[in-house]
Protein backbone atom coordinates (compact mmCIF):
# COMPACT_ATOMS: atom_id res chain seq x y z
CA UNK A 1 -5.32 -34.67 -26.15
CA UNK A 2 -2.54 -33.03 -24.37
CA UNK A 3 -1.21 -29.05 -25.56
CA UNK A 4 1.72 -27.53 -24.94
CA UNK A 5 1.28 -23.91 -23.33
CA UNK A 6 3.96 -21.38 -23.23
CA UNK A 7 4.21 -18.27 -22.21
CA UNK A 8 6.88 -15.69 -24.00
CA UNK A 9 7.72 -12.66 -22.90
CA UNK A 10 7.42 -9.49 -26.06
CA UNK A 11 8.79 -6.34 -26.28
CA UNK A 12 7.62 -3.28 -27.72
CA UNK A 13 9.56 -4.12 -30.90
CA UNK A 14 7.01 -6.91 -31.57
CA UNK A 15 8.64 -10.16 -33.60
CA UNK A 16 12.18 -8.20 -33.85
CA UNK A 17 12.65 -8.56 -30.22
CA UNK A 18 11.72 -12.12 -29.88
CA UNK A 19 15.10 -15.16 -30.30
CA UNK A 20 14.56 -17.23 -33.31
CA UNK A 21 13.26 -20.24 -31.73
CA UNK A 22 10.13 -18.11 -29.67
CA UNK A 23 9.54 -17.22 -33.08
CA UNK A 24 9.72 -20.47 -34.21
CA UNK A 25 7.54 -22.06 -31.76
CA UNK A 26 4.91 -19.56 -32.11
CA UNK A 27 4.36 -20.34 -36.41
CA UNK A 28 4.37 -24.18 -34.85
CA UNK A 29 1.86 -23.51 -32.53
CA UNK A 30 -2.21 -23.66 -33.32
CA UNK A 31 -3.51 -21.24 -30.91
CA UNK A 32 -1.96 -17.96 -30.10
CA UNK A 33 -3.22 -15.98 -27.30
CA UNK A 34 -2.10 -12.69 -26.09
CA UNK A 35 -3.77 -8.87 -25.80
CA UNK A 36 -4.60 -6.75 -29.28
CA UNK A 37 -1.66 -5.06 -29.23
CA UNK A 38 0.49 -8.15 -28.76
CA UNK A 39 -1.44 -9.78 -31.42
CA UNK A 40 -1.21 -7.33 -33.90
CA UNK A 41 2.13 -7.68 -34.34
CA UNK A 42 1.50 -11.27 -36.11
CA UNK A 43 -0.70 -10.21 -38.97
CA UNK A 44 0.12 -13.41 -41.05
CA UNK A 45 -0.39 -15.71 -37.96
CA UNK A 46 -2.22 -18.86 -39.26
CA UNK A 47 -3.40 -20.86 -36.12
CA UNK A 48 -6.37 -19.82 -33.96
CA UNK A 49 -6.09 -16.18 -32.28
CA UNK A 50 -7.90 -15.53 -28.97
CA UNK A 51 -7.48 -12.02 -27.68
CA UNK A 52 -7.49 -11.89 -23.98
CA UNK A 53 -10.55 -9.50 -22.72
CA UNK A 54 -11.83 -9.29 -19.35
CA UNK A 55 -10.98 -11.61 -16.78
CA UNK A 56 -8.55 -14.39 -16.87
CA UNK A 57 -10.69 -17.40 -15.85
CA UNK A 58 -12.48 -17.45 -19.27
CA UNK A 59 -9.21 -18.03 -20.58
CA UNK A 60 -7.87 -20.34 -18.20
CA UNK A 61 -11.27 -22.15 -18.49
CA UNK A 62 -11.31 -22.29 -23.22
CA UNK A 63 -7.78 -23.48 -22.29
CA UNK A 64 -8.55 -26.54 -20.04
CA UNK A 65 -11.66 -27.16 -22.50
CA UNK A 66 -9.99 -26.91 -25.59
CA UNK A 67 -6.40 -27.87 -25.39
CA UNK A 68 -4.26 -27.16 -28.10
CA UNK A 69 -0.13 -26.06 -28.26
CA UNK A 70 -0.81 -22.51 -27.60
CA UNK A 71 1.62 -19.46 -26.95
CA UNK A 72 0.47 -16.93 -25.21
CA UNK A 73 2.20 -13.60 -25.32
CA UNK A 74 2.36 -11.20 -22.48
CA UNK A 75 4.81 -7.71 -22.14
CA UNK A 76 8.49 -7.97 -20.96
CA UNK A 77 8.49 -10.55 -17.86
CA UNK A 78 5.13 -12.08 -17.49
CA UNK A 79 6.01 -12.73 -13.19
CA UNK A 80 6.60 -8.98 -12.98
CA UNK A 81 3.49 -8.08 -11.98
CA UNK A 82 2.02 -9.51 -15.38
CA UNK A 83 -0.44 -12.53 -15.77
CA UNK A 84 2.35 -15.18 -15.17
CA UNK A 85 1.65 -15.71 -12.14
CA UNK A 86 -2.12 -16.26 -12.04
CA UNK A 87 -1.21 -18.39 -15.10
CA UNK A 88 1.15 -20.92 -13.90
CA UNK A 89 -0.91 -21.19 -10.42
CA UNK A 90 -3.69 -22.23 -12.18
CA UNK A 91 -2.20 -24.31 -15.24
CA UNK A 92 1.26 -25.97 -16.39
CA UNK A 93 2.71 -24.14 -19.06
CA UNK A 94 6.47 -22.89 -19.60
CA UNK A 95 7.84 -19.16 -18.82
CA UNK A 96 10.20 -17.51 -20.87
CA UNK A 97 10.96 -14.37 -20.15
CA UNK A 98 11.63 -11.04 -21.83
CA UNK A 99 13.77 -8.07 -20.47
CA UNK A 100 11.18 -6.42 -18.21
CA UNK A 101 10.74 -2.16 -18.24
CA UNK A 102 12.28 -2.15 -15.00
CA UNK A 103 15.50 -3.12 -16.40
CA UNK A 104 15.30 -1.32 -19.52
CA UNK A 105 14.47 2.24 -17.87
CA UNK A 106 17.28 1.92 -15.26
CA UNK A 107 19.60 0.85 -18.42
CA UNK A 108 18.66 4.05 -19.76
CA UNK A 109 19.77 6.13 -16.86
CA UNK A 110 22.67 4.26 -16.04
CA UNK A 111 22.43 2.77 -12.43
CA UNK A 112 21.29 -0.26 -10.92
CA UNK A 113 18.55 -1.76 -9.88
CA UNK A 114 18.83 -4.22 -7.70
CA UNK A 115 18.79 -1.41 -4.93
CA UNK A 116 15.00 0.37 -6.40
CA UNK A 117 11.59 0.01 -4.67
CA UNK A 118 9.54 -1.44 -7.34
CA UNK A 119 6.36 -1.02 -6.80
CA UNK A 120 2.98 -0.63 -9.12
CA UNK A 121 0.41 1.70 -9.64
CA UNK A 122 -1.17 -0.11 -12.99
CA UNK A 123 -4.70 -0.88 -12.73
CA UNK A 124 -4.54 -0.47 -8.64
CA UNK A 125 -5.30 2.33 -6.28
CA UNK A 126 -2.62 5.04 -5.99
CA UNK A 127 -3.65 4.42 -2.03
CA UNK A 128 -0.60 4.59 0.54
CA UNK A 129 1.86 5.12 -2.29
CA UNK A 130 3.48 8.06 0.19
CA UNK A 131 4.12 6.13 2.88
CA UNK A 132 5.72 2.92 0.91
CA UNK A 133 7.86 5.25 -0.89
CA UNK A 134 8.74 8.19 2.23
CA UNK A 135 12.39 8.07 2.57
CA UNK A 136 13.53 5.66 -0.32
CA UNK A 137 16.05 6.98 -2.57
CA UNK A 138 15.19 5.15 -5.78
CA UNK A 139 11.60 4.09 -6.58
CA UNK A 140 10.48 2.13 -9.64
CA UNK A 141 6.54 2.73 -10.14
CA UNK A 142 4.41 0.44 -13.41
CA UNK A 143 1.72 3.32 -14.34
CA UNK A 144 -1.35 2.68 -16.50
CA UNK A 145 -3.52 5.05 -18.85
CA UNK A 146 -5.26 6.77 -15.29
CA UNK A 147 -2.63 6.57 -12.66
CA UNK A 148 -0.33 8.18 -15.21
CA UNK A 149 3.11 9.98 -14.48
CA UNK A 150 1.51 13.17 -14.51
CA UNK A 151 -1.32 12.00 -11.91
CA UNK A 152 1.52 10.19 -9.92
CA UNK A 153 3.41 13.67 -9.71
CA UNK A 154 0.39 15.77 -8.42
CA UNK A 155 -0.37 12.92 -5.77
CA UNK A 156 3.33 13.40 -4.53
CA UNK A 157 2.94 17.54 -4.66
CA UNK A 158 -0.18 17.02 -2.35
CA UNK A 159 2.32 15.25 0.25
CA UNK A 160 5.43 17.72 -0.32
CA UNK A 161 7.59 15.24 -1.60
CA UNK A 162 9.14 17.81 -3.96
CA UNK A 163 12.72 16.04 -3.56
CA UNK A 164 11.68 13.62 -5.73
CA UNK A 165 12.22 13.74 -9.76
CA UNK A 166 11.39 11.67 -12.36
CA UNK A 167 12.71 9.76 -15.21
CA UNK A 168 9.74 8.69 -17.90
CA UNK A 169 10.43 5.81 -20.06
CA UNK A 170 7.89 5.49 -22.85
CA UNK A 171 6.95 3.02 -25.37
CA UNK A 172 10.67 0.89 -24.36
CA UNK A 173 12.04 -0.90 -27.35
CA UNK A 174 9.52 0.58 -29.73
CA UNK A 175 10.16 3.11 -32.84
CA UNK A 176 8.34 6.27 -30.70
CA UNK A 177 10.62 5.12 -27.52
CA UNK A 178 11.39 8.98 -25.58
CA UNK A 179 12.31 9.24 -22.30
CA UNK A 180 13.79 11.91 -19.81
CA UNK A 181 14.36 13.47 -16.71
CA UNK A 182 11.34 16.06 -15.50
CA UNK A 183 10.81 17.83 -12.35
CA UNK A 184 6.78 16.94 -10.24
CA UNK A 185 6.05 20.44 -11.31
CA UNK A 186 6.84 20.02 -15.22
CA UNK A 187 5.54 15.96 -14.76
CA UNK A 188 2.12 17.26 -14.20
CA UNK A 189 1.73 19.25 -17.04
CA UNK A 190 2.83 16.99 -19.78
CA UNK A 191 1.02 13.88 -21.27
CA UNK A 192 2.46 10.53 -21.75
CA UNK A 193 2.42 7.01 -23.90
CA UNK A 194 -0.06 5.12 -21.84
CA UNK A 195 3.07 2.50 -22.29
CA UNK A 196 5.62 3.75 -19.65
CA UNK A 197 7.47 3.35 -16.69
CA UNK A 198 8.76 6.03 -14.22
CA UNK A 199 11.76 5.92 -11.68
CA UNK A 200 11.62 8.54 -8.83
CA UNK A 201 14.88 9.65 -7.78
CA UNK A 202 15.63 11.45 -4.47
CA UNK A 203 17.22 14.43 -5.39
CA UNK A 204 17.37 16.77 -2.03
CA UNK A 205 16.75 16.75 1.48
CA UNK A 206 13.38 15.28 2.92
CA UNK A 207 12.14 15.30 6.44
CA UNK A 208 12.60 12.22 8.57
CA UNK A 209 10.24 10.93 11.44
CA UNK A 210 11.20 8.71 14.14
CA UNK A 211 8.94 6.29 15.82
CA UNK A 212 7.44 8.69 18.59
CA UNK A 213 6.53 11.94 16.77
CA UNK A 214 7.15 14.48 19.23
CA UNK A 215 3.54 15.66 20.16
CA UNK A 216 4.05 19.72 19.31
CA UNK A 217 4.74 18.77 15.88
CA UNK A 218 1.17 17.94 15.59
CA UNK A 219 -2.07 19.66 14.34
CA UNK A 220 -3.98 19.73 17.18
CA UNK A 221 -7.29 20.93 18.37
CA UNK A 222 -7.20 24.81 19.51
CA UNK A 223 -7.25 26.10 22.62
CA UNK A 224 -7.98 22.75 23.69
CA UNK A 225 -4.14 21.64 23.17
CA UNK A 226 -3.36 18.32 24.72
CA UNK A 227 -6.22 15.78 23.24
CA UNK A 228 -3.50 13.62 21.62
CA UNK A 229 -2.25 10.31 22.04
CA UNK A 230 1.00 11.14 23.99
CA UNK A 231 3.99 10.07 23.00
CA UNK A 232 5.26 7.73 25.20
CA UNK A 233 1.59 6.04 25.51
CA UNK A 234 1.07 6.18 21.81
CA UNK A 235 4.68 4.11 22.00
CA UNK A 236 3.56 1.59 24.43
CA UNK A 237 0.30 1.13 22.22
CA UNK A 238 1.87 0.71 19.00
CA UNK A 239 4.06 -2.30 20.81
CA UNK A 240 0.88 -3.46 22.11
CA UNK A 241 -0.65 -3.45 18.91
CA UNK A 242 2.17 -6.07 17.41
CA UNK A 243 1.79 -4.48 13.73
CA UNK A 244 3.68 -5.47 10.94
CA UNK A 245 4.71 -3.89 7.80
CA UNK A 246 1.79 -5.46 5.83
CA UNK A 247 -1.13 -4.76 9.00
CA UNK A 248 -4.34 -3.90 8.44
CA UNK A 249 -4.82 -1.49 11.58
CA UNK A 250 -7.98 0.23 12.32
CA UNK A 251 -8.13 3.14 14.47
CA UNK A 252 -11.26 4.29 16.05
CA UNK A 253 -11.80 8.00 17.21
CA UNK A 254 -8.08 8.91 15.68
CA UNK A 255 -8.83 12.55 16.69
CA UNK A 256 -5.39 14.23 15.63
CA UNK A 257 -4.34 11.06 13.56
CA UNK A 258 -1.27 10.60 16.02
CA UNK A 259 -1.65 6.76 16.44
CA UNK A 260 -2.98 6.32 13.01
CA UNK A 261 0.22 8.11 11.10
CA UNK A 262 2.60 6.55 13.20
CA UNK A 263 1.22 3.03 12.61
CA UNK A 264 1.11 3.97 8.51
CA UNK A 265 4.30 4.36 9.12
CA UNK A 266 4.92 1.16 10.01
CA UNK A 267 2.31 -1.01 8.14
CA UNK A 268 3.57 0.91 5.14
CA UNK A 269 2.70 -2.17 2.68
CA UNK A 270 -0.47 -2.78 4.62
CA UNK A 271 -3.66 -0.51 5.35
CA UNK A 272 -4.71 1.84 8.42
CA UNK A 273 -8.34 3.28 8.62
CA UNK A 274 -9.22 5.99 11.20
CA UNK A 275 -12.84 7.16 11.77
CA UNK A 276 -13.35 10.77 13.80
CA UNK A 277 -16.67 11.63 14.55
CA UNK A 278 -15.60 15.63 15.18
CA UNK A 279 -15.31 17.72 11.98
CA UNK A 280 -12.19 20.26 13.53
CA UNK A 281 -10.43 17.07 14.38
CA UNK A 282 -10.69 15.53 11.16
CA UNK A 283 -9.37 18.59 9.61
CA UNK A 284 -6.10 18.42 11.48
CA UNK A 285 -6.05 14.62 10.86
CA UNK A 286 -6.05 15.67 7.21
CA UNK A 287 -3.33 18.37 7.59
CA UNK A 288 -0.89 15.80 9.91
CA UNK A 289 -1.35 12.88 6.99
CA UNK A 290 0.28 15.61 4.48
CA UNK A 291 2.84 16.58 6.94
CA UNK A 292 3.55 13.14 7.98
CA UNK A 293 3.31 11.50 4.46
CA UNK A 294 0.58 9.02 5.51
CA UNK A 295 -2.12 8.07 2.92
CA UNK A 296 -4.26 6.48 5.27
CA UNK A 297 -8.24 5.81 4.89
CA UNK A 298 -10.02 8.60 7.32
CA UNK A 299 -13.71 8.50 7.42
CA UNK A 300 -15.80 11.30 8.54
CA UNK A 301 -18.16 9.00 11.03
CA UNK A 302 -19.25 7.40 14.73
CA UNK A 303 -18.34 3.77 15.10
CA UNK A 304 -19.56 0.93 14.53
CA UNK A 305 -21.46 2.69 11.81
CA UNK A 306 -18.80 4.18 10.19
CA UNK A 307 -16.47 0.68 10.27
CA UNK A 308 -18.51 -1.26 7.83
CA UNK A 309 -16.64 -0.43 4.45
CA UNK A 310 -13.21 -1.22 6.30
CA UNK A 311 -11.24 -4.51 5.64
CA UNK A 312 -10.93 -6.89 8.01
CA UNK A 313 -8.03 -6.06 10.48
CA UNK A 314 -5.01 -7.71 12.23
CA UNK A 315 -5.57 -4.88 14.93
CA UNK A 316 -7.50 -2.22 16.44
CA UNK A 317 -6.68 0.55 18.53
CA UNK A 318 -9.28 2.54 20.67
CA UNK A 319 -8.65 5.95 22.31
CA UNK A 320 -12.13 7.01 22.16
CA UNK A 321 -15.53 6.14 21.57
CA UNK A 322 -16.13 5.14 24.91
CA UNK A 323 -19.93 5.21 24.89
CA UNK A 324 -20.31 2.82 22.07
CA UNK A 325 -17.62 0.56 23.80
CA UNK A 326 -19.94 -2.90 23.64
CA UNK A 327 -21.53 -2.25 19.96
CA UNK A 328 -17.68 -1.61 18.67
CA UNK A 329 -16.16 -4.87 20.57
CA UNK A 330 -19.12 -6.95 18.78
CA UNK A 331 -17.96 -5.63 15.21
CA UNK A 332 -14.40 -6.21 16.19
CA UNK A 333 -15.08 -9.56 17.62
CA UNK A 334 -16.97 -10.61 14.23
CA UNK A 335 -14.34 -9.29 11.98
CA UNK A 336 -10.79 -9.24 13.65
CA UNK A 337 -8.49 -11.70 12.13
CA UNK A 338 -7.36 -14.94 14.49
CA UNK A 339 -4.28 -13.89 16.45
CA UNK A 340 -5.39 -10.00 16.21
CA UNK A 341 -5.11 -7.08 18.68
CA UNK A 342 -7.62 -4.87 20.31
CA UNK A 343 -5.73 -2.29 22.01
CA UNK A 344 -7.71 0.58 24.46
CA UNK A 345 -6.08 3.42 26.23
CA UNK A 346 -8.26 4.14 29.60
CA UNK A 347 -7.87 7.29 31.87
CA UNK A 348 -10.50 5.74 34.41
CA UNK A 349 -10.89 3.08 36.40
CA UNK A 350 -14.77 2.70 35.25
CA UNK A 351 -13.42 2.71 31.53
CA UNK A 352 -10.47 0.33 32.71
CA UNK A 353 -13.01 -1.83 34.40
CA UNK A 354 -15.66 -1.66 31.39
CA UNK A 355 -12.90 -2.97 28.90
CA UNK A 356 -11.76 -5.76 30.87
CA UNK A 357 -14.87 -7.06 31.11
CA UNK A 358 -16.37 -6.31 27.98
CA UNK A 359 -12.67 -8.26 25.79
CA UNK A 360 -13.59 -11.36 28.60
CA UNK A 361 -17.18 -11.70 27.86
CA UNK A 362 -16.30 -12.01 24.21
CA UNK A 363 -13.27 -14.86 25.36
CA UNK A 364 -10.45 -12.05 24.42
CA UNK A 365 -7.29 -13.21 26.24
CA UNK A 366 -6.66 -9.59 28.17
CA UNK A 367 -3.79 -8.07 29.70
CA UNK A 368 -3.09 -4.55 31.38
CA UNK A 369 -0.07 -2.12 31.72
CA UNK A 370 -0.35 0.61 33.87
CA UNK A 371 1.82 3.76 32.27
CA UNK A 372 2.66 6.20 35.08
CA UNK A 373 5.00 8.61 33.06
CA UNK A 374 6.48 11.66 34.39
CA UNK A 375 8.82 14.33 31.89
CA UNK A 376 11.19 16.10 33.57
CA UNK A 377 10.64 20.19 33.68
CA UNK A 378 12.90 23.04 34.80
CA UNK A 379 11.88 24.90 37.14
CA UNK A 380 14.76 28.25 37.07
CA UNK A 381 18.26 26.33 37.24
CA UNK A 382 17.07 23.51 39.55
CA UNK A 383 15.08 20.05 36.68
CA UNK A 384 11.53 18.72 38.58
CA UNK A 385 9.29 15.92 36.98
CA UNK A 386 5.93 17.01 36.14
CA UNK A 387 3.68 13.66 35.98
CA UNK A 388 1.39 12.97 33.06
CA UNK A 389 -2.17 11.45 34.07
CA UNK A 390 -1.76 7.07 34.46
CA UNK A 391 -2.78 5.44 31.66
CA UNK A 392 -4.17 1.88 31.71
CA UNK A 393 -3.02 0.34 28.41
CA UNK A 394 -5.75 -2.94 27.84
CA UNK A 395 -4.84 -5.42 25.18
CA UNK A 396 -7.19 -8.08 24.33
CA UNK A 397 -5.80 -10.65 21.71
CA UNK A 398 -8.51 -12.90 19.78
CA UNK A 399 -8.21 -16.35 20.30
CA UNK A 400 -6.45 -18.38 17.62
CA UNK A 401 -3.46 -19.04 15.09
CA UNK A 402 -2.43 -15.77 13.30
């Protein structure tokens, strides 16, 4: 028997926001399909109702089993990060849209969207939110009944993003529809319809970060000033380490974060996770991620121990950790994606020469840049160049397609 399986796009305003023929199709239609709240606004519905609960592959699988013209109802545009998508990857049915929240909120306030970060916090880990946001001037954000508005404008107090306000939309198209404009301070106070959306608006001045931090504007280690990632090196390692903006970068002995923060920064829709070992260095780690606006993963541990809970990455950097050198490379080996970067910085030519050999035995394709950098430094109204210590920069690239 074939069915006929659409999926329609509802508002909050239940059948009173649907066009005459979705109505029409669903009274036609024997199976209706859709979450309680959905359903509940088709009390006198006659056909089958199957509320979805739980995972989607029991439905997908009654559906194949027992085919039947079905709608099946899902809030504002089911491909905006609804179940459309998982849906019509899986089965054929036909999409028809509803206005999504994102185009109702930014109706309320006036302006368009077409220039917003969109991005979603609903049933998802508020994880490296700062840094995909940092520095955009509109943000759309889909918030669920945990990562609410007023959770979302604590997390952004925590990084100092106070130049941000928001506008919360609730319950959109609905008879208790309310929305307005509310500083992070008020935001966190106040309780919300689990059914919202928020836009962040820029508002005032932020602090901007190039790529090379200057090192002074780091926490560092006291008196013991100087056990950073340079600049310049950490640079030339961050090239080396060929991220992109969806990496997966792991970064072993971070120490002062430098490396790891800067390469948040520019995997900003992907994941870093730094392990430190030494409890005063993870503290300033922690106190340059809220500076720097870097939500990365830092683990209190000594690799390879500590890297089992991390996902698999598309690159590795190493400044420390040189006595577990081997033990780490086996991990990475195992668990680097094809095409990926292991990148070790090497003051020594017994660490240089311990690397090399270690990325060959384990049929990494390796090459070497020596970095022999020197600042310049005046000395009363005459400019000298004071040299930094060489550097041997190693890169060892996995064999295969990435």
């Amino acid at each position: 028997m074939n069915q006929s399986v659409k999926l329609i796009g509802i508002g909050d305003g239940g059948q009173e926001s649907l066009l005459p023929i979705y109505q029409r199709w669903i009274d036609e239609s024997e199976r209706l399909v859709g979450g309680e709240r959905h359903l509940a606004f088709f009390p006198q519905y006659k056909g089958e109702i199957v509320a979805i609960k739980g995972k989607l592959e029991q439905l997908l699988e009654r559906l194949q089993k027992e085919p039947k013209n079905t709608v099946i109802l899902a809030s504002g545009d089911p491909l905006f990060y609804g179940i459309g998508n998982k849906l019509s990857s899986s089965i054929e049915l036909e999409i028809y849209p509803h206005v999504s929240s994102i185009q109702l909120a930014f109706a309320k306030i006036g302006e368009p969207w077409h220039d917003a970060y969109v991005t979603s916090i609903h049933g998802r880990s508020m994880k490296g939110l700062a840094q995909r946001i940092d520095g955009k001037s509109k943000v759309a954000v889909l918030t669920d009944k945990v990562n609410t508005p007023a959770a979302l404008a604590d997390y952004l107090l925590s990084f100092g993003m106070n130049e941000y306000r928001l506008f919360v939309a609730e319950n959109l198209g609905g008879e208790t529809e309310k929305a307005g404009w509310y500083n992070l301070e008020e935001a966190r106070k106040k309780e919300f319809s689990p059914l919202n959306i928020v836009v962040l608006k820029k508002s005032g001045l932020a602090p901007r970060w190039p790529v090379g931090i200057d090192d002074e504007e780091f926490f560092q280690r006291k008196p013991e000033k100087g056990l950073i990632t340079k600049k310049e090196v950490r640079i030339l390692s961050l090239a080396a380490l060929g991220l992109q903006a969806d990496s997966i970068v792991w970064d072993i002995g971070t120490c002062t974060g430098s490396l790891a923060i800067e390469a948040a920064r520019i995997a900003r829709e992907g994941m870093v996770y730094a392990i430190e070992k030494n409890n005063n260095d993870l503290a300033n780690c922690q106190k340059n991620m809220m500076k720097f606006r870097t939500d990365l993963t830092l683990v209190h541990g000594k690799a390879p121990d500590g890297l089992s809970p991390f996902a698999d990455p598309d690159a590795v950097f190493i400044g420390g950790a040189s006595d577990a050198l081997s033990p780490i490379l086996d991990v990475c080996y195992d668990r680097l994606r094809p095409g990926g970067k292991i990148v070790i910085n090497a003051a020594t030519i017994e660490k240089l020469y311990d690397a090399v050999t270690m990325l060959k035995e384990r049929k990494f394709s390796v090459s070497i840049t020596l970095a022999q950098i020197s600042k310049s430094k005046p000395v009363l109204q005459l400019t000298r160049f004071a040299a930094f210590n060489p550097i041997y920069i190693i890169t060892g690239t996995r064999e295969g397609e990435s």
